[in-house]
Protein backbone atom coordinates (compact mmCIF):
# COMPACT_ATOMS: atom_id res chain seq x y z
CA UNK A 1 170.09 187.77 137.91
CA UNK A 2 166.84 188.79 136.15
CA UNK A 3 166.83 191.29 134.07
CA UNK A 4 164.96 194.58 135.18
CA UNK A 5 164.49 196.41 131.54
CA UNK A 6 160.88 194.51 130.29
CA UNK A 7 162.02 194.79 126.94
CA UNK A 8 164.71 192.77 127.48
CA UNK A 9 163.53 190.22 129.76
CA UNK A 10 160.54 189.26 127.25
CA UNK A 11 163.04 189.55 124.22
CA UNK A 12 163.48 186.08 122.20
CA UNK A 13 167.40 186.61 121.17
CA UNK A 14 168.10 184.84 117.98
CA UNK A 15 165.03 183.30 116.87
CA UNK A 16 166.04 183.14 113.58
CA UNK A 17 169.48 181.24 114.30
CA UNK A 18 167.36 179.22 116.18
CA UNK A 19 165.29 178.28 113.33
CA UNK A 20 168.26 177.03 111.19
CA UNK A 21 169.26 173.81 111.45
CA UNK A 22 172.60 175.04 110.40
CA UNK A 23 173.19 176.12 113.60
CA UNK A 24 174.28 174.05 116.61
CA UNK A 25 171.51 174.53 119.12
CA UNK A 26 173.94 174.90 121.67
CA UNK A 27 176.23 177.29 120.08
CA UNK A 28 172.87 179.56 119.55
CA UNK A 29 172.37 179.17 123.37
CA UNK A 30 176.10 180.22 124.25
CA UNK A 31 175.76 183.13 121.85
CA UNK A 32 171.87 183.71 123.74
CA UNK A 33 174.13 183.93 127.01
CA UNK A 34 176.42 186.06 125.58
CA UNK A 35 173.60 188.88 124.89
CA UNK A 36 172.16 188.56 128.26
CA UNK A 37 175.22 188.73 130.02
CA UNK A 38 175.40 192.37 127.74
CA UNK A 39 172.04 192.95 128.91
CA UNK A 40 173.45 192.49 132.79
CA UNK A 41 176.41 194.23 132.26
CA UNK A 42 174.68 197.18 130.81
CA UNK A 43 172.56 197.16 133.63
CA UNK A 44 174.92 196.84 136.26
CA UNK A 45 177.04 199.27 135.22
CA UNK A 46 174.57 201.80 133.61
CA UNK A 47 176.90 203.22 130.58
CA UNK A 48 175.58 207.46 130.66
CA UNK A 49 177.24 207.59 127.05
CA UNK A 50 177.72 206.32 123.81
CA UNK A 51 181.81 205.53 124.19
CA UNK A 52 180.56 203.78 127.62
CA UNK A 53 178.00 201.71 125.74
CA UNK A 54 180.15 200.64 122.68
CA UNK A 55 183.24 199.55 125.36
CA UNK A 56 180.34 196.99 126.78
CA UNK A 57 178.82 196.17 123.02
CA UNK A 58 182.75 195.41 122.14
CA UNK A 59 183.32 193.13 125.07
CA UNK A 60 180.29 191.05 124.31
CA UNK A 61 181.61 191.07 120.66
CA UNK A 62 184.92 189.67 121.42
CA UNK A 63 183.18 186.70 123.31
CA UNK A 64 181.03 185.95 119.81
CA UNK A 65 184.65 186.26 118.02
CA UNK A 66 185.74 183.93 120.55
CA UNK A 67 182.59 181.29 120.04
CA UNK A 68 183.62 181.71 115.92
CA UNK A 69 185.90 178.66 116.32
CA UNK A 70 183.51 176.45 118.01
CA UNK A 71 181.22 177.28 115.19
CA UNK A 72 183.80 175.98 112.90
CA UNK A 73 184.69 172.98 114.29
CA UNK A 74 180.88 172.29 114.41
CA UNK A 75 180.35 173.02 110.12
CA UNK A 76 178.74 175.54 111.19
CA UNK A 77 180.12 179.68 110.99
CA UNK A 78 178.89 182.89 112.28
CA UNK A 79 178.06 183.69 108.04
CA UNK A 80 174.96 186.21 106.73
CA UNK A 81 172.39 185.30 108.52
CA UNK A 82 173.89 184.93 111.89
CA UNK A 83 175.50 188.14 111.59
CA UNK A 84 172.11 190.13 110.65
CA UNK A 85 171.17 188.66 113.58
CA UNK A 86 173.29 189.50 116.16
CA UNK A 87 173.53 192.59 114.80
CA UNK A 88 169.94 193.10 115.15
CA UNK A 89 170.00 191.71 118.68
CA UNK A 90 172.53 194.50 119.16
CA UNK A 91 170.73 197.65 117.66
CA UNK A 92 167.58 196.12 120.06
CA UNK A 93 169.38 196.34 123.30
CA UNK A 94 170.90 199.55 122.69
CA UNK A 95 167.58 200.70 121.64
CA UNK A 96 165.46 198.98 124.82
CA UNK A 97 168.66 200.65 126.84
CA UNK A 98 167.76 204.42 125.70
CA UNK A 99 171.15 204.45 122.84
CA UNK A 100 168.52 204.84 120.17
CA UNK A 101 170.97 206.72 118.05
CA UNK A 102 173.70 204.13 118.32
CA UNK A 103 175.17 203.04 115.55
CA UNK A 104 175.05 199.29 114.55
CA UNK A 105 178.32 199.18 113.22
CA UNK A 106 179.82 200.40 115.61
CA UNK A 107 178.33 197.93 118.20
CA UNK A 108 179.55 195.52 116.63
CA UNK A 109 182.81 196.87 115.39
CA UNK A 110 185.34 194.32 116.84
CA UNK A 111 183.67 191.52 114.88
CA UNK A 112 185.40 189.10 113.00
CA UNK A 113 183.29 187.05 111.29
């Protein structure tokens, strides 16, 4: 499924993890799938709320606590960088999603790493 919000569907998720050699290519492109699939499930299930958002933004932040290991066993970990950008990744959906005044914390508040 494409996505239907512009912003989104143009949006290059996690250039910057992409840049790094430190990250395995195709952990970046699980945790790439990970945000789209948010991006879906926001759109398929159109959250009117913040609580409704953050219950999707949780979800999707399990799934990167869950890709953490494979990270490990790769040398690699979900460290500074990698969490300034997902984080950012996160505060941009919300944002391109009309939850402007989300907080990024919060989006992200089942993290782990």
């Amino acid at each position: 499924m494409n996505l239907s919000n512009t912003t989104m569907a143009s949006y290059a998720f996690l250039k910057d993890m992409y840049r790094d050699t430190y990250f395995p290519a195709d952990l970046v492109k699980k945790a790439e799938s990970i945000l789209n699939d948010l991006c879906r499930e926001i759109e398929k299930s159109r959250p009117s709320n913040l609580s409704e958002l953050y219950a999707l933004t949780h979800a999707a932040t399990d799934k990167f606590n869950d890709l953490q290991e494979e990270f490990y066993e790769r040398d690699s970990e979900i460290e500074t960088a990698a969490r300034e950008a997902i984080a950012e990744d996160f505060a941009n959906i919300a944002k391109a999603y009309g939850f402007a005044e989300a907080d990024v914390e919060e989006l992200i508040a089942t993290r782990d790493w």
